[in-house]
C-alpha atoms as a PDB file:
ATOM      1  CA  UNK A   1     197.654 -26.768  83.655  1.00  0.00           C
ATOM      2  CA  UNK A   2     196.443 -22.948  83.995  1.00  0.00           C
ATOM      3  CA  UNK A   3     193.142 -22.190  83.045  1.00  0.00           C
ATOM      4  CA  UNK A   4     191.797 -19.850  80.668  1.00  0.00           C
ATOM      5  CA  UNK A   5     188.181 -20.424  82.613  1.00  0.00           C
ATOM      6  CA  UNK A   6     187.034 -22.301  85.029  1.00  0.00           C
ATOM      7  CA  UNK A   7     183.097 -23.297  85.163  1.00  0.00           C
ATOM      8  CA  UNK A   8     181.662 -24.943  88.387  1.00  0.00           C
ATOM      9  CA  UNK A   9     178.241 -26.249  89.207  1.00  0.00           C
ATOM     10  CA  UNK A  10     176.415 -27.933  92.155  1.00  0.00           C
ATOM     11  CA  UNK A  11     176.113 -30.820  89.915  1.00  0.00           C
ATOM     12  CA  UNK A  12     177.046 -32.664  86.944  1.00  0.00           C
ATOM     13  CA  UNK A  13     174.819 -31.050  84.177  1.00  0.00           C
ATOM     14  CA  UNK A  14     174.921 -27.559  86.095  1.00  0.00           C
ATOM     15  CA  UNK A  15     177.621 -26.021  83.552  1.00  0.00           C
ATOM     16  CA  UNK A  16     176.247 -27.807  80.614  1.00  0.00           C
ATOM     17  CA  UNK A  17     172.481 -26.203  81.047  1.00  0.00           C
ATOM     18  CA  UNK A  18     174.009 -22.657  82.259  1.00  0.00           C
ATOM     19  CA  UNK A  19     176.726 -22.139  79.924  1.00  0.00           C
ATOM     20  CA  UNK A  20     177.175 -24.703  77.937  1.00  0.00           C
ATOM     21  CA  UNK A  21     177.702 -22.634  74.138  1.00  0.00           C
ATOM     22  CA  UNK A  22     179.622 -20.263  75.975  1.00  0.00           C
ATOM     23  CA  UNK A  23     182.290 -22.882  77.100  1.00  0.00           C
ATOM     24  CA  UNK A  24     182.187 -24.493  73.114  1.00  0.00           C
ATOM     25  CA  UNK A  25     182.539 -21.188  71.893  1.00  0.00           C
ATOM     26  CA  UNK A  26     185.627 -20.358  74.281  1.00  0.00           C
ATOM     27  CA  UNK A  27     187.169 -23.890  73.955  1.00  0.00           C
ATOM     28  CA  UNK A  28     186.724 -23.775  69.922  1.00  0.00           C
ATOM     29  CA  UNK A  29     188.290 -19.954  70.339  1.00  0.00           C
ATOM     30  CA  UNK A  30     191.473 -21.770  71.704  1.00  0.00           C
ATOM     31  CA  UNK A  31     190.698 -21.114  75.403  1.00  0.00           C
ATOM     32  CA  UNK A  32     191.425 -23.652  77.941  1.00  0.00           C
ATOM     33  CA  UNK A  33     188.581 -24.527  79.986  1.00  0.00           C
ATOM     34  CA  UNK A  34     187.981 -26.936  82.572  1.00  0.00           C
ATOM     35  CA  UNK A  35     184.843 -28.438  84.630  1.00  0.00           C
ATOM     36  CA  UNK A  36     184.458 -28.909  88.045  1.00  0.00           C
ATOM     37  CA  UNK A  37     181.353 -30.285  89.658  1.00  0.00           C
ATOM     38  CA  UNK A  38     180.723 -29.517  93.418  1.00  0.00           C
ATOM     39  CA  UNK A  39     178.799 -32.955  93.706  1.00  0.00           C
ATOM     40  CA  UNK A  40     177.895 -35.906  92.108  1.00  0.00           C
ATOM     41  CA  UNK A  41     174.015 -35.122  92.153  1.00  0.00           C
ATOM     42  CA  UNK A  42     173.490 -38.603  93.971  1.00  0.00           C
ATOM     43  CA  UNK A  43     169.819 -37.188  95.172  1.00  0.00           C
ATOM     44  CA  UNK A  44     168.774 -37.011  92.012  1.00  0.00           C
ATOM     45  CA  UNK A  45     165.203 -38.231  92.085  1.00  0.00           C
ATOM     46  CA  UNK A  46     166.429 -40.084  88.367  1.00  0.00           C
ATOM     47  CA  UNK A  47     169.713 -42.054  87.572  1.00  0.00           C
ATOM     48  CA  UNK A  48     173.043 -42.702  90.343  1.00  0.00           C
ATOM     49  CA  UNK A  49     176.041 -41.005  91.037  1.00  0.00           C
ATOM     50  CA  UNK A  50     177.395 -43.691  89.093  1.00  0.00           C
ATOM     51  CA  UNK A  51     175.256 -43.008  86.001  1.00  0.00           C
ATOM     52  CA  UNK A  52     175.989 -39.193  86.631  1.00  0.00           C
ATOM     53  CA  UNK A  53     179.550 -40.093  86.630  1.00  0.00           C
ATOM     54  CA  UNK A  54     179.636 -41.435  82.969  1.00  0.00           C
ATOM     55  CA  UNK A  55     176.986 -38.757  81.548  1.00  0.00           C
ATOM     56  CA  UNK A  56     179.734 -35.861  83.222  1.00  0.00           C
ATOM     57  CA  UNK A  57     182.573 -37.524  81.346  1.00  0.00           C
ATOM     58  CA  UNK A  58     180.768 -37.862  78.001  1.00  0.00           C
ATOM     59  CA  UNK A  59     179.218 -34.402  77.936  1.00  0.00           C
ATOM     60  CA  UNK A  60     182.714 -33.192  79.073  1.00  0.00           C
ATOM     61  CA  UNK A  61     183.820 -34.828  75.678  1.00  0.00           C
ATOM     62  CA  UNK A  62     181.355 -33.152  73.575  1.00  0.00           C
ATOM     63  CA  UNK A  63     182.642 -29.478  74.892  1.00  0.00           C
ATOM     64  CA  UNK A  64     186.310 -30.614  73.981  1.00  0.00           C
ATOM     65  CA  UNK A  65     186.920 -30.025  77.621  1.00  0.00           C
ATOM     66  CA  UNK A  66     189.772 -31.634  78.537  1.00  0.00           C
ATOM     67  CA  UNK A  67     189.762 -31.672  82.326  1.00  0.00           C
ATOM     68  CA  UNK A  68     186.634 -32.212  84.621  1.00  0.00           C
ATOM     69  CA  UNK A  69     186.697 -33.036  87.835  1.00  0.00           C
ATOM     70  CA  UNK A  70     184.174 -34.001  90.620  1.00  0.00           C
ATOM     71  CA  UNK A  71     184.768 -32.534  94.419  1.00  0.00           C
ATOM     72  CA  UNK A  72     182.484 -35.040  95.926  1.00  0.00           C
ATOM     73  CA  UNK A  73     181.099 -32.543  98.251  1.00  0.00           C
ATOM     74  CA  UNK A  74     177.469 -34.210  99.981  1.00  0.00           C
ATOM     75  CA  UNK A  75     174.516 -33.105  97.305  1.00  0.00           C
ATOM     76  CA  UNK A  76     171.591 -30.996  99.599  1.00  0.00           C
ATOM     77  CA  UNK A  77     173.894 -30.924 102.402  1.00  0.00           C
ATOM     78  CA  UNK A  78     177.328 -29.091 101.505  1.00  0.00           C
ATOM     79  CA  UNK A  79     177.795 -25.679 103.085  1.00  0.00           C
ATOM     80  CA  UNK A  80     179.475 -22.746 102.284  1.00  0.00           C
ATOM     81  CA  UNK A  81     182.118 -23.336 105.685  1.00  0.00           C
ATOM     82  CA  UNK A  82     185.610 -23.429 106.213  1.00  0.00           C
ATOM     83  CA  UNK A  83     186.309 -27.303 105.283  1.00  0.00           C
ATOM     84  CA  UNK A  84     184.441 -26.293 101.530  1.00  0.00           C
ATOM     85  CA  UNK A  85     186.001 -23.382 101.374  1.00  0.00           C
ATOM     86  CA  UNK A  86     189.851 -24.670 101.520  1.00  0.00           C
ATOM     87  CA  UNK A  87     188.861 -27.581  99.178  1.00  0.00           C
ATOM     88  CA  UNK A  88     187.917 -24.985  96.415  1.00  0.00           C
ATOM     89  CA  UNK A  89     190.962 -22.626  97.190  1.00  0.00           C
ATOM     90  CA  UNK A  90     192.820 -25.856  96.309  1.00  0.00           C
ATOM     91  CA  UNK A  91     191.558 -26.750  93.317  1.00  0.00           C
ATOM     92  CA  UNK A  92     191.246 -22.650  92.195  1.00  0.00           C
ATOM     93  CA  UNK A  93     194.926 -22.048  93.318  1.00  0.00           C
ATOM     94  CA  UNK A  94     196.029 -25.261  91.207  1.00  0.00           C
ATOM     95  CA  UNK A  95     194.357 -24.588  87.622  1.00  0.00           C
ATOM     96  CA  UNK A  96     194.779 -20.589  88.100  1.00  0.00           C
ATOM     97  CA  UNK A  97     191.640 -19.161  85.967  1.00  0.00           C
ATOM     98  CA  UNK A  98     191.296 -15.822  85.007  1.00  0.00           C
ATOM     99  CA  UNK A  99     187.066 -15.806  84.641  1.00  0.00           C
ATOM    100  CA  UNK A 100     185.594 -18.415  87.580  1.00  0.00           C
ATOM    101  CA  UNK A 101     181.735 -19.396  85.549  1.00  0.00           C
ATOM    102  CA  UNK A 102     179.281 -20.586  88.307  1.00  0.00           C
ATOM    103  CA  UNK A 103     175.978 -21.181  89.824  1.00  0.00           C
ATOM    104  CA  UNK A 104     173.357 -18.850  89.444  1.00  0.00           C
ATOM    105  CA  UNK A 105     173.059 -16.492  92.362  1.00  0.00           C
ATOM    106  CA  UNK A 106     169.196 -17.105  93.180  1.00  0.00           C
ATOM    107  CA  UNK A 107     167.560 -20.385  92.115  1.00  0.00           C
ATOM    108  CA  UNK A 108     164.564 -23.124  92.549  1.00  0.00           C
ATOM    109  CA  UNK A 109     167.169 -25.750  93.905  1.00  0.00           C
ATOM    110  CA  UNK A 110     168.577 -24.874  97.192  1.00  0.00           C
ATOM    111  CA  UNK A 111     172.391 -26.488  95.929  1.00  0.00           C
ATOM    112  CA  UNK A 112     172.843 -23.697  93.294  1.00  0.00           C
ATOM    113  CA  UNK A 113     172.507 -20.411  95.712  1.00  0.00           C
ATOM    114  CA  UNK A 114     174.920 -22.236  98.153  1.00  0.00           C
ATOM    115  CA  UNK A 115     177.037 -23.399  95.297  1.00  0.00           C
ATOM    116  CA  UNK A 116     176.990 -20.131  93.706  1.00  0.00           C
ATOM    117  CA  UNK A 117     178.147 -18.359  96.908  1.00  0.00           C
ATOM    118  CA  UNK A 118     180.698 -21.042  98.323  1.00  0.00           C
ATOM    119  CA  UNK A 119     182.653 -20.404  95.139  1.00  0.00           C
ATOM    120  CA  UNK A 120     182.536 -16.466  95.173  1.00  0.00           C
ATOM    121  CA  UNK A 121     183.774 -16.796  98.356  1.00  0.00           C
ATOM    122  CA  UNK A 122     186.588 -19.352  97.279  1.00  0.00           C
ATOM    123  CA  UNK A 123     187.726 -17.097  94.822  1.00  0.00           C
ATOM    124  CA  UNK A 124     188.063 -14.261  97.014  1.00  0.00           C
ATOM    125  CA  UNK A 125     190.024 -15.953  99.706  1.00  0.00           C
ATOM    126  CA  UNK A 126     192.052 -17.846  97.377  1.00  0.00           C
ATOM    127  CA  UNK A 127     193.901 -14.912  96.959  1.00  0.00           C
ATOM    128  CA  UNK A 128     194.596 -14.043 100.532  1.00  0.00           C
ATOM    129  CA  UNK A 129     198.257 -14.521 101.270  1.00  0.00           C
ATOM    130  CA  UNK A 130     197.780 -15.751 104.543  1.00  0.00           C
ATOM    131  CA  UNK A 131     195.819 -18.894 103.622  1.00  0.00           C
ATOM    132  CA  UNK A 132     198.441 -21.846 103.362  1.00  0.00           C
ATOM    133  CA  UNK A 133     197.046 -24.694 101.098  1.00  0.00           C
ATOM    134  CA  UNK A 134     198.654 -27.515  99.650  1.00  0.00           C
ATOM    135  CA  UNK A 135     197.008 -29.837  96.862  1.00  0.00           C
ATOM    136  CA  UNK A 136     197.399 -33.632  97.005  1.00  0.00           C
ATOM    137  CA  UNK A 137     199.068 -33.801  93.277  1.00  0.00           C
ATOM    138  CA  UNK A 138     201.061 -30.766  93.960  1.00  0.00           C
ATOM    139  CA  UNK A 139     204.696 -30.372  95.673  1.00  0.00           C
ATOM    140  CA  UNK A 140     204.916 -27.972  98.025  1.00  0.00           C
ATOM    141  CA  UNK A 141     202.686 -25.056  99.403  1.00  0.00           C
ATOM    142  CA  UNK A 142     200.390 -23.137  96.519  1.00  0.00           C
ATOM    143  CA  UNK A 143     200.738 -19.590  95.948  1.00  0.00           C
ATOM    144  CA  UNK A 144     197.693 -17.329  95.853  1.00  0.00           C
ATOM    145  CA  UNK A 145     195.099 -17.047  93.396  1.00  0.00           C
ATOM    146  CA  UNK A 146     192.036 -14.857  92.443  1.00  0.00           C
ATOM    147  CA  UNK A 147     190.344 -14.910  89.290  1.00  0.00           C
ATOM    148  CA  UNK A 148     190.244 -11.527  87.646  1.00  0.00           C
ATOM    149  CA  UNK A 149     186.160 -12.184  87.373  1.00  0.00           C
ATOM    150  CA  UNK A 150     183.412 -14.369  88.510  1.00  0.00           C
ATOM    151  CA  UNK A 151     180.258 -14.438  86.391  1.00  0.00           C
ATOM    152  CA  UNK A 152     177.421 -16.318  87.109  1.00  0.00           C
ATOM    153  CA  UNK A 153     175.059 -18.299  84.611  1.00  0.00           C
ATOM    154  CA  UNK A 154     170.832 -18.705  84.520  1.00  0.00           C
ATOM    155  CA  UNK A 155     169.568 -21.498  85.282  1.00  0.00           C
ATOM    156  CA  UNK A 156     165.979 -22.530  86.158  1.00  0.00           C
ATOM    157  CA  UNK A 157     164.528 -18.318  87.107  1.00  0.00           C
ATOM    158  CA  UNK A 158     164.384 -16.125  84.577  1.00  0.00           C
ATOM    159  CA  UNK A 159     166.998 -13.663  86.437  1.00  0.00           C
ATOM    160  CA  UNK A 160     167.837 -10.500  84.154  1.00  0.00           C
ATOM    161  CA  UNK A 161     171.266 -10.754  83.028  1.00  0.00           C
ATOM    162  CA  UNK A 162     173.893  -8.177  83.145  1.00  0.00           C
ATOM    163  CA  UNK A 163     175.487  -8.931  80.087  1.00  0.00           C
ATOM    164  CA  UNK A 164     174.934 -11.465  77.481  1.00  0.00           C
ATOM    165  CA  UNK A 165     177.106 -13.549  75.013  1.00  0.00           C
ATOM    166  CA  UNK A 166     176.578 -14.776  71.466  1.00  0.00           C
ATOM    167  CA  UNK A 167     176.445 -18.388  70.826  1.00  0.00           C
ATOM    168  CA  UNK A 168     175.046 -18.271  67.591  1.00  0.00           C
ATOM    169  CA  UNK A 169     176.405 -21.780  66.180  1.00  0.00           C
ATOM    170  CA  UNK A 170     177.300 -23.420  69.086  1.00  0.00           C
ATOM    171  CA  UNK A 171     173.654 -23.967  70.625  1.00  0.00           C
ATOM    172  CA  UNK A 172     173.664 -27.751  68.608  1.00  0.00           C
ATOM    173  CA  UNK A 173     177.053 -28.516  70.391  1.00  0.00           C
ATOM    174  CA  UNK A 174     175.388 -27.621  73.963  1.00  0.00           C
ATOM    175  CA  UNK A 175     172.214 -29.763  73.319  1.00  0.00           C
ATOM    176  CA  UNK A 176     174.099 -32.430  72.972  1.00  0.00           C
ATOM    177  CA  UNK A 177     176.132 -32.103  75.890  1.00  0.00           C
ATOM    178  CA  UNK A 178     173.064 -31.438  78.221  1.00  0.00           C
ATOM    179  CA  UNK A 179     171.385 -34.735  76.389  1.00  0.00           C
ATOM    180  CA  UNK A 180     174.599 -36.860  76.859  1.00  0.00           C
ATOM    181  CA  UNK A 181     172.408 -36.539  80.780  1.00  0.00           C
ATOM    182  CA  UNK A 182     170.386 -39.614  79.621  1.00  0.00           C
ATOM    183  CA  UNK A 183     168.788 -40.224  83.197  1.00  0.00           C
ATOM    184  CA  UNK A 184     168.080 -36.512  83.428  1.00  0.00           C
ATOM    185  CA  UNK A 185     166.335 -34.874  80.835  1.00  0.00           C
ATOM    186  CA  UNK A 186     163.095 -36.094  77.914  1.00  0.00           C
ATOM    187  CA  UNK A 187     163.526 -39.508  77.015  1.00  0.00           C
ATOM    188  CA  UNK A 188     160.114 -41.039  75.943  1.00  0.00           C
ATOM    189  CA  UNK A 189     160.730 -44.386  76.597  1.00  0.00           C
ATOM    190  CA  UNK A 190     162.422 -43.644  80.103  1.00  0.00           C
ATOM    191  CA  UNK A 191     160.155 -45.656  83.264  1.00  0.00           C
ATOM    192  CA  UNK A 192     161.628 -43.580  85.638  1.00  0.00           C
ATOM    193  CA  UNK A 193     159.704 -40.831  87.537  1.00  0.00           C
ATOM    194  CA  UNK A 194     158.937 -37.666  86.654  1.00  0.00           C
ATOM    195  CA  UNK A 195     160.987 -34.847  87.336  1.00  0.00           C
ATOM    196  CA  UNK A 196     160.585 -30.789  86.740  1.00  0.00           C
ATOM    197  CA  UNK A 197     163.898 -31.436  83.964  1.00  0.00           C
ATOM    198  CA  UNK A 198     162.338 -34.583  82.776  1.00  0.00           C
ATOM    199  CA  UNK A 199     159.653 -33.041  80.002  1.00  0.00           C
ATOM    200  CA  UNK A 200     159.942 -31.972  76.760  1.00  0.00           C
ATOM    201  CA  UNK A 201     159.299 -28.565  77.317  1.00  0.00           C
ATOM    202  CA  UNK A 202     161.659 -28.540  79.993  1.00  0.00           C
ATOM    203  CA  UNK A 203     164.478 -29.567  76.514  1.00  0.00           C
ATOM    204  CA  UNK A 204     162.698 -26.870  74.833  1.00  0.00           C
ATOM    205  CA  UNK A 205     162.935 -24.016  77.085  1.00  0.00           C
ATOM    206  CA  UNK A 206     166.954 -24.491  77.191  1.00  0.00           C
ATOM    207  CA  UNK A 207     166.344 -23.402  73.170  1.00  0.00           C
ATOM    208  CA  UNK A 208     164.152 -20.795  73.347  1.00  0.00           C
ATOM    209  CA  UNK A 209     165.468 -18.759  76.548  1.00  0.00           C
ATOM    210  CA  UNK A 210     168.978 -19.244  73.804  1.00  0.00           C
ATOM    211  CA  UNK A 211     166.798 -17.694  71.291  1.00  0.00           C
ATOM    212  CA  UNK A 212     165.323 -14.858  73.074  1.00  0.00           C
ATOM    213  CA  UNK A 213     168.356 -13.740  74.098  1.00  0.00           C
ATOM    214  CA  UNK A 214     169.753 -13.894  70.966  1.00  0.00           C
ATOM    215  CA  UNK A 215     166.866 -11.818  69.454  1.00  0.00           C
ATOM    216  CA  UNK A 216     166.984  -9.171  72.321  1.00  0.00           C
ATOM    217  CA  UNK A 217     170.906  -8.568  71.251  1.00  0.00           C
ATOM    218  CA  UNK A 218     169.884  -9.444  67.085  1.00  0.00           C
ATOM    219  CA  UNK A 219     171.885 -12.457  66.656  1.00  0.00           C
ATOM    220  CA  UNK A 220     170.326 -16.342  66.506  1.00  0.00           C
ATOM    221  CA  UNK A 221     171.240 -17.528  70.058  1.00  0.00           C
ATOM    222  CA  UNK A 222     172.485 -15.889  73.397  1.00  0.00           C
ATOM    223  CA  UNK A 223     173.539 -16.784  77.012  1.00  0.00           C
ATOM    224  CA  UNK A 224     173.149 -14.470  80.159  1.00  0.00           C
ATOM    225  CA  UNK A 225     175.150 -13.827  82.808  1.00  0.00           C
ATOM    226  CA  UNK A 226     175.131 -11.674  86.141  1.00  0.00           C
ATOM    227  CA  UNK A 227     177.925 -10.277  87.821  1.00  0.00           C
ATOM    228  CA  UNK A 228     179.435  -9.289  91.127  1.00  0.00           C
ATOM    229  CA  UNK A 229     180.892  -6.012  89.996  1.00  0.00           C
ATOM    230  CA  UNK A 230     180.901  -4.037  87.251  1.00  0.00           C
ATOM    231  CA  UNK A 231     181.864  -5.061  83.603  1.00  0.00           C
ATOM    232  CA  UNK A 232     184.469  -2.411  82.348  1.00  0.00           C
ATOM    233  CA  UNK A 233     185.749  -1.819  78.654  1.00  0.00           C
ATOM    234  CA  UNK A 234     188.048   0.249  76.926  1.00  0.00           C
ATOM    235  CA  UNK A 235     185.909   2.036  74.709  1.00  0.00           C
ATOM    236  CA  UNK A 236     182.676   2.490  73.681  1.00  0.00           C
ATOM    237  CA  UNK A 237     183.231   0.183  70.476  1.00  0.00           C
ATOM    238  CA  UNK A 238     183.500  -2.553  72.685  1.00  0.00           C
ATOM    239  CA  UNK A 239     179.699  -2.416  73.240  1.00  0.00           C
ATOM    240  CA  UNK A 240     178.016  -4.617  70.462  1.00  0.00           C
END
């Protein structure tokens, strides 16, 4: 299946707390979107890679996102080499996106920088002619592929986006799918330890960073995104 947009975080809950009302927005806009997680967060200081594994597929089901898959890269430990590299090209050269969504270029954990620049480099390679890959549920050699654009969501640093997307009315829909991350995030009557995503205000802050985007650009709720080159439009009137 080709890919309207593909979104890809170091972990499972990565997309969902970046860019999760952008993706229900897209998907509910008739895009095609799809999910892939770099690793299944198994050092996690809360929850398994097991536990991860059924959150992922339930929040995937609350974005109407039909594929998701999970690269099994090593969580804290992958690197942006060779061996990653190809595995990405694979999987980028198979579902064919036009916009690649991903990590956010600076952040507190160490995973999202790497992730964030192991898949800008993926994209760019991926459409190098000279790079043979094949994928395991593909015949034959893949041709090349690179995403017209790869934007990059916020995640736990405030980082100034470059541009910013309404997602007034979808902001209940992403909630959900962050929450569907039982193990993760605020659950009062959870025994497990505490963890910087754990608290309340930790919930909260997802809705209010929404909301103060939203009210910098006058609608109810907003995401932000930076970018690796410059946003172009036709005409002025594109501007909002």
């Amino acid at each position: 299946m080709k890919l309207d947009i593909l979104a890809i975080g170091a972990h499972p809950d990565d997309v969902e707390l970046g860019c999760g009302a952008t993706i229900a927005k897209e998907v509910a806009n008739g895009k095609k979107v799809g999910i892939i997680d770099l690793t299944r967060g198994e050092l996690g200081t809360r929850g398994t890679a097991e536990t991860r594994d059924v959150e992922s597929a339930e929040a995937a089901n609350i974005l109407n996102v039909p594929i998701r898959l999970n690269m099994e890269f090593a969580d804290g430990f992958f690197v942006n080499d060779k061996e990653h590299q190809l595995e990405l090209i694979k999987m980028i050269r198979k579902f064919r996106p036009d916009i690649v969504l991903c990590n956010a270029i600076d952040d507190r954990h160490i995973d999202h920088g790497k992730g964030s620049k192991l898949v800008s480099d993926a994209c760019f390679l991926s459409g190098l002619l000279k790079i043979d890959t094949k994928c395991p549920d593909d015949d034959g050699w893949q041709e090349p592929w690179r995403p017209k654009h790869v934007y990059h969501y916020i995640q736990w640093k405030h980082i100034e986006p470059d541009f910013v997307v309404d997602v007034t009315g979808f902001i209940d829909k992403k909630i959900d799918a962050v929450m569907a991350y039982k193990t993760q995030f605020f659950d009062p009557n959870s025994k497990e330890p505490e963890t910087p995503i754990s608290s309340s205000n930790f919930t909260d802050s997802v809705i209010y960073r929404a909301r103060d985007l939203g009210r910098l650009i006058g609608v109810e709720h907003a995401e932000g995104f930076t970018v690796e080159r410059y946003v172009a439009v036709e005409s002025l009137y594109n501007l909002k």
